[in-house]
Protein backbone atom coordinates (compact mmCIF):
# COMPACT_ATOMS: atom_id res chain seq x y z
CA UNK A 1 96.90 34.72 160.37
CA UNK A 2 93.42 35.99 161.68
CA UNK A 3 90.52 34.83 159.36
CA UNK A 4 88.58 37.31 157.28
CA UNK A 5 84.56 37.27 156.57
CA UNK A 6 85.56 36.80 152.71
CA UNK A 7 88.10 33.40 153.51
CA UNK A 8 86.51 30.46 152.35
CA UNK A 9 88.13 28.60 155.93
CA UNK A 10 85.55 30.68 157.60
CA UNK A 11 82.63 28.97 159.71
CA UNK A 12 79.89 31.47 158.96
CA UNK A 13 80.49 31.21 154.81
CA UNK A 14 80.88 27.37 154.69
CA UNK A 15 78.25 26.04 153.77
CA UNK A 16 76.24 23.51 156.05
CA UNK A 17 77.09 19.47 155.23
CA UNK A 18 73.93 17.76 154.06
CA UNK A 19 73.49 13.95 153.87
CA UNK A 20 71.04 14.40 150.03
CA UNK A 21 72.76 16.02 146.68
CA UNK A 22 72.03 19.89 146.40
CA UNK A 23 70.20 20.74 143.83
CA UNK A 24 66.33 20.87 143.00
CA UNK A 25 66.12 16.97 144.24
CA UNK A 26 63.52 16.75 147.21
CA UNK A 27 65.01 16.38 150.67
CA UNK A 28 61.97 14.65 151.53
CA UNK A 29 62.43 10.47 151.21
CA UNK A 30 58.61 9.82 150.88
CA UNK A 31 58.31 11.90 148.05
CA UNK A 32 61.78 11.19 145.84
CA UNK A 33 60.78 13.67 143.26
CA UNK A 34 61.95 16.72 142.49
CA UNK A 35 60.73 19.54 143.98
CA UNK A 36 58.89 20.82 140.58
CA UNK A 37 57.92 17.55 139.29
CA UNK A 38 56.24 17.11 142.39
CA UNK A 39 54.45 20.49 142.01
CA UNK A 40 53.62 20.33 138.53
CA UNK A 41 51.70 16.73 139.75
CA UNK A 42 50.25 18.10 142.65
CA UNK A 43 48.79 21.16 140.58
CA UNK A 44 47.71 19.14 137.76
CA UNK A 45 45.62 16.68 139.77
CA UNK A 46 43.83 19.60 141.45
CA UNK A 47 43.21 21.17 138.07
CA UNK A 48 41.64 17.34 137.15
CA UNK A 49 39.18 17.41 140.60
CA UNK A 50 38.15 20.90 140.08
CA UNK A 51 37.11 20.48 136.47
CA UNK A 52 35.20 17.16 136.98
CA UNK A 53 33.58 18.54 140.39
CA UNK A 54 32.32 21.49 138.61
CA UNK A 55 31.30 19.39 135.66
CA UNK A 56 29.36 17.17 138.15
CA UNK A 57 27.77 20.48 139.49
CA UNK A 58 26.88 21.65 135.72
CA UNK A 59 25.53 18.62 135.24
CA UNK A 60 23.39 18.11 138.10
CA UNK A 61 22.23 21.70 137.47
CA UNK A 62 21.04 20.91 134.09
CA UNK A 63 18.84 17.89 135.31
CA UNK A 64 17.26 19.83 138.22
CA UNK A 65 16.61 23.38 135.45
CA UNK A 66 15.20 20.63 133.06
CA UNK A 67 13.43 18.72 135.43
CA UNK A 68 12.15 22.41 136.47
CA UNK A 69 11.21 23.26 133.23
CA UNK A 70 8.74 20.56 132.23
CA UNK A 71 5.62 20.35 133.89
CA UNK A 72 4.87 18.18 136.38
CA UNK A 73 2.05 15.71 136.95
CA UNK A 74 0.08 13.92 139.71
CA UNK A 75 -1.54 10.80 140.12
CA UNK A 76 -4.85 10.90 138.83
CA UNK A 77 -4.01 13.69 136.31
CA UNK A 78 -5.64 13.01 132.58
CA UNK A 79 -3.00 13.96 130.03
CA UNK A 80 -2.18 12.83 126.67
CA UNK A 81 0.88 10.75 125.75
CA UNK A 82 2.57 9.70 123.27
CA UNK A 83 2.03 6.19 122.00
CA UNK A 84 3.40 4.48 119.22
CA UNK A 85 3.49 7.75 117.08
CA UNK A 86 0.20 8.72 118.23
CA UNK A 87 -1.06 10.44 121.03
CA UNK A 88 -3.69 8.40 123.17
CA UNK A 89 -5.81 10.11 126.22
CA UNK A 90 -4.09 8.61 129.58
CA UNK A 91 -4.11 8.80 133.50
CA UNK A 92 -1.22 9.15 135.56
CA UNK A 93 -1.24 6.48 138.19
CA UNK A 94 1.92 6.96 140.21
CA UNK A 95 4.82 9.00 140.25
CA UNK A 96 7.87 7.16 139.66
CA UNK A 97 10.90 10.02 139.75
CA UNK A 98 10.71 13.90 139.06
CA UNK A 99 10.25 13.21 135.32
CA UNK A 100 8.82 9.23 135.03
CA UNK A 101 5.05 8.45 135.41
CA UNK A 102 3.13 5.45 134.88
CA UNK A 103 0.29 5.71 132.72
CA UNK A 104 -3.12 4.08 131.83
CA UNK A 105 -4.30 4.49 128.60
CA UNK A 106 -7.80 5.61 128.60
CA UNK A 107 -9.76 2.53 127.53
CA UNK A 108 -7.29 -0.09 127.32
CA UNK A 109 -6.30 -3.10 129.58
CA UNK A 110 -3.95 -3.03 132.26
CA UNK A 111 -1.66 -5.23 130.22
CA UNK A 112 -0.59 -1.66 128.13
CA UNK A 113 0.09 0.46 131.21
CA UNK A 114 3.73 1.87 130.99
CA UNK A 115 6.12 3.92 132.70
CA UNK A 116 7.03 7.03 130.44
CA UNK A 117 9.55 10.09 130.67
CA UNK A 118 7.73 13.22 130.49
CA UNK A 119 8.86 14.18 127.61
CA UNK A 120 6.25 11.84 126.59
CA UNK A 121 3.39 13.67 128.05
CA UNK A 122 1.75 16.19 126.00
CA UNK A 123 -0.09 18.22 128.07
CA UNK A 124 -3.44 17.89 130.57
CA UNK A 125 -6.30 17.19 128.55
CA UNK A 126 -8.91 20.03 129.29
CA UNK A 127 -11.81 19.04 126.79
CA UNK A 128 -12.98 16.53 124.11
CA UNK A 129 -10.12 14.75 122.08
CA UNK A 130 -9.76 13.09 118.68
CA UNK A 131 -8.68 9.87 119.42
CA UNK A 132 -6.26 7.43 117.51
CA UNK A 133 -7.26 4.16 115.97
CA UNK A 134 -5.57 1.33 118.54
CA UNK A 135 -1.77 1.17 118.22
CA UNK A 136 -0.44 -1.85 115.76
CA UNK A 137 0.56 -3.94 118.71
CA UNK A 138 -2.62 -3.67 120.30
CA UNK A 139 -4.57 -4.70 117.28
CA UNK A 140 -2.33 -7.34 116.43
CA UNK A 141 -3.94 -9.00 119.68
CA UNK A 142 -7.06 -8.02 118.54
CA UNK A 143 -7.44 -5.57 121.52
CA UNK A 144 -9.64 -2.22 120.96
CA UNK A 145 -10.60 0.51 123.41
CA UNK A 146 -13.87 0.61 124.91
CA UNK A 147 -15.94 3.78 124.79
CA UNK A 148 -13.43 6.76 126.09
CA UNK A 149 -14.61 9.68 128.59
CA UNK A 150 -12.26 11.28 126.17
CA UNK A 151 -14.48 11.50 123.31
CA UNK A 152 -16.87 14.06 122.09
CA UNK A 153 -20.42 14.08 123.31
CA UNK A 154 -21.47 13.42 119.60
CA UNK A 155 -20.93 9.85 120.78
CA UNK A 156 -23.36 9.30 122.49
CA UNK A 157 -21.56 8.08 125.46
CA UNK A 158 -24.16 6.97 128.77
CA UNK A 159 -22.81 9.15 131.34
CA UNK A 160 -21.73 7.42 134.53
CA UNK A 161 -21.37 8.83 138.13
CA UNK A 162 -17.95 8.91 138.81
CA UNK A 163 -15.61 9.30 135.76
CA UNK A 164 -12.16 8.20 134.92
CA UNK A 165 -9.10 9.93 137.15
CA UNK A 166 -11.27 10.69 139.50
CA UNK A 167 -9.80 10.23 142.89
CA UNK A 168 -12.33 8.34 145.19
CA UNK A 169 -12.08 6.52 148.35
CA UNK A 170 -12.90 2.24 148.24
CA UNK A 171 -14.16 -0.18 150.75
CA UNK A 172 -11.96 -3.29 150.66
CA UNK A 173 -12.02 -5.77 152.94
CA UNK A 174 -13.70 -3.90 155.58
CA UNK A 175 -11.24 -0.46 155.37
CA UNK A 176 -11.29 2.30 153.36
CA UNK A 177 -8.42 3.00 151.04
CA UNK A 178 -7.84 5.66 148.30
CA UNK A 179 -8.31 5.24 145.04
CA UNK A 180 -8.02 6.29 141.30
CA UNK A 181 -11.21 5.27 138.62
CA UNK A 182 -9.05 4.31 135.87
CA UNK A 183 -12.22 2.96 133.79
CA UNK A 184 -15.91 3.66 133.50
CA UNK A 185 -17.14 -0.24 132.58
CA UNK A 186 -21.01 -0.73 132.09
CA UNK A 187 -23.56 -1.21 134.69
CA UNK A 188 -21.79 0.88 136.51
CA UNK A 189 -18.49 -0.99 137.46
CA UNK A 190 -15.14 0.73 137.60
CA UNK A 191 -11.58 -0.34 137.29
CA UNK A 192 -9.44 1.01 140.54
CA UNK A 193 -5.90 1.14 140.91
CA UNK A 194 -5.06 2.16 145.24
CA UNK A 195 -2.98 4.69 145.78
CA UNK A 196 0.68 3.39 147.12
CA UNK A 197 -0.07 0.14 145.70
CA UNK A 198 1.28 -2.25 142.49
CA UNK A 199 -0.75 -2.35 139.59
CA UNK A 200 -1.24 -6.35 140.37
CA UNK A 201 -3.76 -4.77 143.12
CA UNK A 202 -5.81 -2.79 140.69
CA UNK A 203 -9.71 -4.62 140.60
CA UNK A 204 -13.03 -4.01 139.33
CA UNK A 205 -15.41 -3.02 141.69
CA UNK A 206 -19.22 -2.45 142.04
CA UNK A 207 -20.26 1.64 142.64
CA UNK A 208 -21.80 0.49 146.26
CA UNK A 209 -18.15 0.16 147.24
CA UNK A 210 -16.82 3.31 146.56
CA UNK A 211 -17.23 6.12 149.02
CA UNK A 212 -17.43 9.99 149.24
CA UNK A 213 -15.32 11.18 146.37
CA UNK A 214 -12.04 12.44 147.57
């Protein structure tokens, strides 16, 4: 009897012998999941990289638009910050990140210099000031600033030739390195701090050693 396309004894409608069950298991042995258990993974963990890439990319969008959005300062620059609820005339005497300076406080030892965020900094300081009584701290070690370049002239401050944050140029040891007057001291004797160096460097120094302003 000749074989019809319909009869199941047929070689072109048998179906082909496979060595894994048919179904929705994967033929695959490395992955031995089923085909949509293994897609619904595979999608989901994409999902999970795209969201935290673009929240990584939000985020580091927000830092550079806020960083973008303050102002930024230089070494040298005379700004007010804020100090133990008060805000005290300072000078910016390095630049430790897009929005971190270290700070002198106008009139005050080294010992009270401090790296701040700039949400700190109030502002450039274009004229005369009012300023605070010492912070708590500092009085509590009996510390009090000397006469500030800060004040109004009704103080009857002596002027002095160079003034503080003013960028100068210093002879040390025989070279010439670049400075920043952090403090006008009597008989005319200034407190330095050298550009690209630690604080530990910072000296007093006579005015015969300091050059051509900057």
């Amino acid at each position: 009897m000749a074989k019809t396309k319909g009869d199941p004894t047929s070689r072109r409608s048998r179906k082909p012998e496979t060595n894994f069950p048919v179904g929705d298991r994967c033929p695959s042995p490395i992955l031995g999941t089923s085909v949509a258990a293994f897609c619904s993974d595979f999608c989901t963990a994409c999902f999970r990289a795209v969201v935290v890439g673009v929240r990584g990319v939000l985020l580091a969008l927000v830092v550079v638009c806020v960083a973008a959005c303050n102002e930024t300062y230089v070494v040298g620059d005379h700004v007010l910050v804020e100090w133990d609820t008060n805000d005290y005339p300072a000078f910016v005497i390095d630049v430790e990140g897009p929005a971190r300076y270290r700070v002198h406080y106008e009139g005050y030892d080294a010992i009270w210099d401090e790296t701040v965020n700039v949400s700190r900094v109030k502002g450039r300081i274009t004229g005369p000031v009012q300023v605070p009584p010492p912070p708590a701290k500092v009085a509590r070690r009996g510390g009090a600033p000397a006469s500030s370049s800060s004040a109004s002239p009704s103080d009857g401050l002596v002027p002095t030739r160079f003034k503080q944050g003013q960028r100068v140029r210093v002879v040390w040891h025989g070279r010439v390195f670049h400075a920043v007057i952090l403090e006008a001291l009597p008989g005319e004797r200034y407190r330095v701090h050298y550009d690209g160096f630690g604080q530990e460097w910072d000296e007093t120094i006579e005015v015969s050693r300091i050059k051509d302003p900057r």
